[in-house]
N, C-alpha and C. Protein backbone atom coordinates (compact mmCIF):
# COMPACT_ATOMS: atom_id res chain seq x y z
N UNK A 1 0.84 -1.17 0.00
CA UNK A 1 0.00 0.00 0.00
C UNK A 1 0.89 1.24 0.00
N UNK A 2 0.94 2.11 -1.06
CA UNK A 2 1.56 3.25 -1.24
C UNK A 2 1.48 4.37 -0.15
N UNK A 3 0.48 4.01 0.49
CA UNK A 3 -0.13 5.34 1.75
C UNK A 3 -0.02 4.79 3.08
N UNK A 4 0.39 5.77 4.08
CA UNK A 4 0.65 5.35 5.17
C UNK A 4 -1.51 5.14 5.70
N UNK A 5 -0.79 4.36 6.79
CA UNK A 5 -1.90 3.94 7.50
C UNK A 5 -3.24 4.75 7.53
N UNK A 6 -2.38 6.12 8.62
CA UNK A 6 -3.59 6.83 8.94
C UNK A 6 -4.09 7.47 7.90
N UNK A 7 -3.44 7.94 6.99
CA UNK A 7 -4.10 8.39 5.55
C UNK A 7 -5.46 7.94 5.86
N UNK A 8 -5.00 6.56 5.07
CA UNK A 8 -5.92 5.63 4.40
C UNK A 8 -7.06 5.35 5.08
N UNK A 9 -6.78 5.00 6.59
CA UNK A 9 -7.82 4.91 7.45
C UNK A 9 -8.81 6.25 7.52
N UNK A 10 -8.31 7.71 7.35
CA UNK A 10 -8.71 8.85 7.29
C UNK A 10 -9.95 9.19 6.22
N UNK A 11 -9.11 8.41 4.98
CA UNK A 11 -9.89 8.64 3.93
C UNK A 11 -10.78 7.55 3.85
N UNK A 12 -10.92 6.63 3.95
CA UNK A 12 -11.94 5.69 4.21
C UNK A 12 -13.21 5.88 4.93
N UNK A 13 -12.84 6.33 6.14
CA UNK A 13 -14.04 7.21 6.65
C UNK A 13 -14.61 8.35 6.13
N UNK A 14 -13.56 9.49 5.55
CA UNK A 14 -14.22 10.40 4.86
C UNK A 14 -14.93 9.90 3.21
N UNK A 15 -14.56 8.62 2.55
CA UNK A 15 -15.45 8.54 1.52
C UNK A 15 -16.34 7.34 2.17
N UNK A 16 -16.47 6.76 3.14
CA UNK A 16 -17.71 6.10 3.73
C UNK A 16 -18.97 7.32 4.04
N UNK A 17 -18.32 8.16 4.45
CA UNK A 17 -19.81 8.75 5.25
C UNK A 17 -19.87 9.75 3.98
N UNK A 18 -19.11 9.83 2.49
CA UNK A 18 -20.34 10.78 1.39
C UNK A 18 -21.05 9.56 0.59
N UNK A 19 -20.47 8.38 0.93
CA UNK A 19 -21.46 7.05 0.12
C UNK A 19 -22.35 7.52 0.88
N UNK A 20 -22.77 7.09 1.74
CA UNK A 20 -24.02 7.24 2.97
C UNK A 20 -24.69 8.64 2.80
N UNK A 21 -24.25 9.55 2.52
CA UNK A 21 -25.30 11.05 2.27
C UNK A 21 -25.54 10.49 0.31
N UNK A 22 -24.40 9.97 -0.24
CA UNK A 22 -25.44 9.82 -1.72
C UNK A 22 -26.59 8.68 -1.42
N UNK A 23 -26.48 8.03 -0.71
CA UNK A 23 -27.54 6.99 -0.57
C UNK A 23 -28.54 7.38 -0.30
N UNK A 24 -28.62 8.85 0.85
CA UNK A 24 -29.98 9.47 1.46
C UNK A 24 -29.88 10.43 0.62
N UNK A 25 -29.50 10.55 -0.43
CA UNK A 25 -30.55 11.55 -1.69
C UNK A 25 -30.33 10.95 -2.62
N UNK A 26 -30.20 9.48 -2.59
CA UNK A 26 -31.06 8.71 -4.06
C UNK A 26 -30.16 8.36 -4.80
N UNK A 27 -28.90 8.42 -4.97
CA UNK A 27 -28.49 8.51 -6.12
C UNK A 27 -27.95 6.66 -6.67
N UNK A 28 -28.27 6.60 -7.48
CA UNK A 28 -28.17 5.43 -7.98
C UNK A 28 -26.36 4.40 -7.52
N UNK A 29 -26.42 3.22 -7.60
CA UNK A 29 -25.56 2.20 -7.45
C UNK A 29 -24.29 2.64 -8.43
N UNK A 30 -24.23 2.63 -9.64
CA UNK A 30 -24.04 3.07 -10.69
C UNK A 30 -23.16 4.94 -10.26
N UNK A 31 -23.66 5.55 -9.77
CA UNK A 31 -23.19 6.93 -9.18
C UNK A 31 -22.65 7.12 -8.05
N UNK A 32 -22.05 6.00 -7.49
CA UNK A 32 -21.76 6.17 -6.10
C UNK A 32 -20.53 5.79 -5.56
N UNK A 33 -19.78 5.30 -6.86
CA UNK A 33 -18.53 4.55 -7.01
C UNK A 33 -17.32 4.97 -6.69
N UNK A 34 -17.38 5.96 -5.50
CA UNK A 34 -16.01 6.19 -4.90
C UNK A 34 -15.19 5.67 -4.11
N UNK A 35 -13.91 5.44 -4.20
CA UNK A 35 -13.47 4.38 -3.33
C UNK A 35 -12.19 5.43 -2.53
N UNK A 36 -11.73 5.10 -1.16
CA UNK A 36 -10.70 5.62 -0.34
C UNK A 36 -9.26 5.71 -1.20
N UNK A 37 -9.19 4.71 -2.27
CA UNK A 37 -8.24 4.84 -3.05
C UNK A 37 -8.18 6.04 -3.77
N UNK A 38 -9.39 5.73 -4.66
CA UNK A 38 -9.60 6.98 -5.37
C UNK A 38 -9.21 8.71 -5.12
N UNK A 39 -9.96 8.51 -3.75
CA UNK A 39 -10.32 9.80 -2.73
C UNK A 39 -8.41 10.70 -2.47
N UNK A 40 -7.33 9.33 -1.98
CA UNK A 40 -6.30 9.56 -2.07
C UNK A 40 -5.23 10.29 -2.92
N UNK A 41 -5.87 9.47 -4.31
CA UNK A 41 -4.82 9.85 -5.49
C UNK A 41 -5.22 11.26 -6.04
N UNK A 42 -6.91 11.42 -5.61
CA UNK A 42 -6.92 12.91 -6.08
C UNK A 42 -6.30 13.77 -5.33
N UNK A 43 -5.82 13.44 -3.65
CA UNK A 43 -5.20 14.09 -3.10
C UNK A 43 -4.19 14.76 -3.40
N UNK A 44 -3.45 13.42 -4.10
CA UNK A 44 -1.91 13.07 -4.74
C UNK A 44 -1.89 14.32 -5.77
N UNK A 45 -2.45 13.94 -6.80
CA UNK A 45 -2.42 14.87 -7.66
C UNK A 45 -2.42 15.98 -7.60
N UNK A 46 -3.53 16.50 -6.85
CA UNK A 46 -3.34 18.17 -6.77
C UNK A 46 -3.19 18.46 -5.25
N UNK A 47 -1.80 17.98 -5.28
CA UNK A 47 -0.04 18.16 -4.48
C UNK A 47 -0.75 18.51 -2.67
N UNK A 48 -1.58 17.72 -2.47
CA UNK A 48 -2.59 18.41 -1.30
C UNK A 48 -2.85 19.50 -0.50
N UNK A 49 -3.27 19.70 -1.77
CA UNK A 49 -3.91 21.38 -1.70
C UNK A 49 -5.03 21.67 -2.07
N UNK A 50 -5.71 22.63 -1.27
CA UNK A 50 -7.52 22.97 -2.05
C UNK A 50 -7.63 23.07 -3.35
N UNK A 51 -8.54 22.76 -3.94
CA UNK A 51 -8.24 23.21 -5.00
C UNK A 51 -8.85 24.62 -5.78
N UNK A 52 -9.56 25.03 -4.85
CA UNK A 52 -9.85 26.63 -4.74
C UNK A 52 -9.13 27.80 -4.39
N UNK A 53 -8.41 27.46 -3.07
CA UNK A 53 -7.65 28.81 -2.70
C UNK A 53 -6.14 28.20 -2.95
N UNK A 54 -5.67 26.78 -3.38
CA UNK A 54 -4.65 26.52 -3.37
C UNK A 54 -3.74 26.43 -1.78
N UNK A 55 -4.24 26.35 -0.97
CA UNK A 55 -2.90 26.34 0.17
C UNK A 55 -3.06 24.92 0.87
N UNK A 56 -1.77 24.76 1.00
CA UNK A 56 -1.18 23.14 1.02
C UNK A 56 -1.94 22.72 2.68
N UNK A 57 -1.99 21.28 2.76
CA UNK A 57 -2.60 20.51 3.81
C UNK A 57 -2.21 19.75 4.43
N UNK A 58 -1.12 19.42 3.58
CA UNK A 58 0.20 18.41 4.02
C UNK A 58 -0.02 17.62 5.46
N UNK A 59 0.18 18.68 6.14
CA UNK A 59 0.72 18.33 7.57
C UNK A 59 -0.98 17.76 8.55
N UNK A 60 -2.22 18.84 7.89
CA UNK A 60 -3.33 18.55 8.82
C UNK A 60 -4.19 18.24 7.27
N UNK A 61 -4.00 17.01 6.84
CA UNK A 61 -5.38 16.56 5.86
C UNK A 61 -6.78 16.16 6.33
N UNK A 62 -7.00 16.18 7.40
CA UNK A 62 -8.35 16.00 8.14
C UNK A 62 -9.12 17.50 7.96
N UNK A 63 -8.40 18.54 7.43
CA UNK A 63 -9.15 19.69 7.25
C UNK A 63 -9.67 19.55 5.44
N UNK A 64 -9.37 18.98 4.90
CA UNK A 64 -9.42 18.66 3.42
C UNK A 64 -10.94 18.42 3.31
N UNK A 65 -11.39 18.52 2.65
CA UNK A 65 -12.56 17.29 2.89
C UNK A 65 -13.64 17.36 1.25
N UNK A 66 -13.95 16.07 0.82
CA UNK A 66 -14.35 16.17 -0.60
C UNK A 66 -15.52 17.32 -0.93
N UNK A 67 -15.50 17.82 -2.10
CA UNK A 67 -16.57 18.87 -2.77
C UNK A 67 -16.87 18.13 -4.06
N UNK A 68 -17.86 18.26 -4.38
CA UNK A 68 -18.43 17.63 -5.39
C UNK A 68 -18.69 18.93 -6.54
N UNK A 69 -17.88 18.51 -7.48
CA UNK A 69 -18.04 20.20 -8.64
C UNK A 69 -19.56 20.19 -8.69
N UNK A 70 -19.94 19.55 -9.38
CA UNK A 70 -21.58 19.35 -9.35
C UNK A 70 -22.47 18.58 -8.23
N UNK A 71 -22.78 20.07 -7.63
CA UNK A 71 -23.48 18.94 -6.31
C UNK A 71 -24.08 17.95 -6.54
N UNK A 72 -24.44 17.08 -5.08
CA UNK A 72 -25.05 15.86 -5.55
C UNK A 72 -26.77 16.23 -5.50
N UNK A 73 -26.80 17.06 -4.40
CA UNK A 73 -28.26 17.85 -4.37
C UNK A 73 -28.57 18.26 -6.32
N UNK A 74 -27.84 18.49 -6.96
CA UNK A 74 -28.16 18.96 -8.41
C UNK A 74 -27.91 17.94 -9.25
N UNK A 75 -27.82 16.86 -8.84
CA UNK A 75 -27.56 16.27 -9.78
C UNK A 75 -26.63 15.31 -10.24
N UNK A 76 -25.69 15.83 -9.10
CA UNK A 76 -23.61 15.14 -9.41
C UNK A 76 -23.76 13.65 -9.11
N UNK A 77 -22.46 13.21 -9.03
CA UNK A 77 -22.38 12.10 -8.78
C UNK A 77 -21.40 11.43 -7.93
N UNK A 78 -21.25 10.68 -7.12
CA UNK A 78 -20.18 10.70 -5.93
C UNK A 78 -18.81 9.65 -6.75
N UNK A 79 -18.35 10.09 -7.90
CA UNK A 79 -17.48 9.26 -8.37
C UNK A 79 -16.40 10.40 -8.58
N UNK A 80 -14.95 9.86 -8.78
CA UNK A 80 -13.54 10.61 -8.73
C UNK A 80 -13.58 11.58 -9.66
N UNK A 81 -14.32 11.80 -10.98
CA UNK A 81 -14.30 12.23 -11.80
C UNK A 81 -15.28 13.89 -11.49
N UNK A 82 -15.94 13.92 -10.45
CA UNK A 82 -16.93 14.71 -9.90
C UNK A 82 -16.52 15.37 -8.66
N UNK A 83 -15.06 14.99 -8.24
CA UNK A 83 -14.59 15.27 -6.53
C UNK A 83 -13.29 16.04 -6.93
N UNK A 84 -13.26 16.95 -5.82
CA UNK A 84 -11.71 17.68 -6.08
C UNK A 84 -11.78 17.99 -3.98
N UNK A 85 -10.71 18.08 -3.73
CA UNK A 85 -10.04 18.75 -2.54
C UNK A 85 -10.72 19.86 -2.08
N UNK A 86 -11.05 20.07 -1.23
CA UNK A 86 -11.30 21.57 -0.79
C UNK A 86 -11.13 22.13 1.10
N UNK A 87 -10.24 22.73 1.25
CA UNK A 87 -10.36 23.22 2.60
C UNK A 87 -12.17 23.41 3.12
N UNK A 88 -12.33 23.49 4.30
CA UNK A 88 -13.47 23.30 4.92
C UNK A 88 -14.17 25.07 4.67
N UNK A 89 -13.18 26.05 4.55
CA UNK A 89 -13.35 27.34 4.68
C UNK A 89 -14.43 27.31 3.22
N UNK A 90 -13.78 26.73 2.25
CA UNK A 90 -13.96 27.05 0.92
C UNK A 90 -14.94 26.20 0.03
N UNK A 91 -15.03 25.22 1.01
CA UNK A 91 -16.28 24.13 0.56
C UNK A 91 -17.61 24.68 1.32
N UNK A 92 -17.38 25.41 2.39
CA UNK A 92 -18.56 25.88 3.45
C UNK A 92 -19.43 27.16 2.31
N UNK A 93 -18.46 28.17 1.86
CA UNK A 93 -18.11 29.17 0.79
C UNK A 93 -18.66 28.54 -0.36
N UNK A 94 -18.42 27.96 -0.87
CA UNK A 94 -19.15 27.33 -2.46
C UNK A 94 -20.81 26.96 -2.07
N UNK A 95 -21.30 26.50 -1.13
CA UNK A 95 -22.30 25.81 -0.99
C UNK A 95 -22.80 24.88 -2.23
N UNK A 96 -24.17 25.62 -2.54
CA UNK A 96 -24.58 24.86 -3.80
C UNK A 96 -26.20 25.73 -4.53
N UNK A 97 -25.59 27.37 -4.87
CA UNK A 97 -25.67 27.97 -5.28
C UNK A 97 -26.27 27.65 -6.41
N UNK A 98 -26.80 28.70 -7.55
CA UNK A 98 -27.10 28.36 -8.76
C UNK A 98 -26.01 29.05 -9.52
N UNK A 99 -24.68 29.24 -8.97
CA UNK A 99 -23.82 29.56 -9.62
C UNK A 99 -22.88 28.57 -9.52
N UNK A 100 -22.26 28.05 -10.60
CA UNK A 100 -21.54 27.01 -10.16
C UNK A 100 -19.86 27.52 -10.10
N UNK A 101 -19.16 26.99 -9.32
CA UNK A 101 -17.93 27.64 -8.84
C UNK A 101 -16.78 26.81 -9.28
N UNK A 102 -15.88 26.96 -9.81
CA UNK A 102 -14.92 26.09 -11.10
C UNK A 102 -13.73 26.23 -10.33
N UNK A 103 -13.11 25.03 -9.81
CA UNK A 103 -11.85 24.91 -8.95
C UNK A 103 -10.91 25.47 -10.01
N UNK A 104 -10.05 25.81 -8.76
CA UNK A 104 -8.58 26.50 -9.95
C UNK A 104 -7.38 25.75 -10.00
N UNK A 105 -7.76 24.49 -11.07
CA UNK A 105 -6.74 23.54 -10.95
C UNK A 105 -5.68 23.84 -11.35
N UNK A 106 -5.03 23.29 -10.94
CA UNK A 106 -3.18 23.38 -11.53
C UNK A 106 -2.59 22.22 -12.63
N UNK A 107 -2.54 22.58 -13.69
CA UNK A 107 -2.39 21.28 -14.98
C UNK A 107 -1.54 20.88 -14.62
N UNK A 108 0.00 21.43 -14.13
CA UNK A 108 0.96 20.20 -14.15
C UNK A 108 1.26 19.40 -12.78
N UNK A 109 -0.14 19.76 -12.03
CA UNK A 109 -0.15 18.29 -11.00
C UNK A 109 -1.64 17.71 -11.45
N UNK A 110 -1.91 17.70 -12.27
CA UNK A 110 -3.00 16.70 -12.66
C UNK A 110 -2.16 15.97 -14.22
């Protein structure tokens, strides 16, 4: 396993309990396909950092916590392709508006 323990154990719980909120708003078997692995490598990629305000997490990743570009309330879907990083400040900040709010990714860590 590429990731230390508590990571993994970290992220496991944090993508257990958004399976469990897509389950209590419906969203199909098929849409729900996120796994702790998954949850990780997007970490990996964008160098663990929000991916809104950009500032690194490194040291406290329990403040990280998944955002769904397209909420799931609208529609989204709880799979890797739909999740990016976001500090708690900035995910609280986005809500789920009828404006939709476009992370400011960084291409050469994706």
């Amino acid at each position: 396993m590429p990731y230390n323990r508590r990571d993994y154990g970290w992220a496991y719980n944090t993508v257990k309990l958004q399976k469990a909120r897509a389950v209590r708003l419906g969203l199909r078997l098929a849409q729900n396909t996120l796994t702790a692995r998954q949850w990780l490598d997007c970490l990996i990629a964008q160098g663990w950092r929000c991916a809104y305000c950009g500032k690194p997490h490194e040291e406290h990743v329990e403040e990280l916590t998944i955002d769904h570009v397209l909420p799931l309330k609208r529609g989204g879907a709880n799979t890797s392709e739909n999740i990016v990083p976001a500090c708690r400040a900035c995910n609280r900040a986005k809500g789920t508006g009828d404006t939709p709010v476009r992370p400011n990714f960084q291409t050469d860590r994706i």
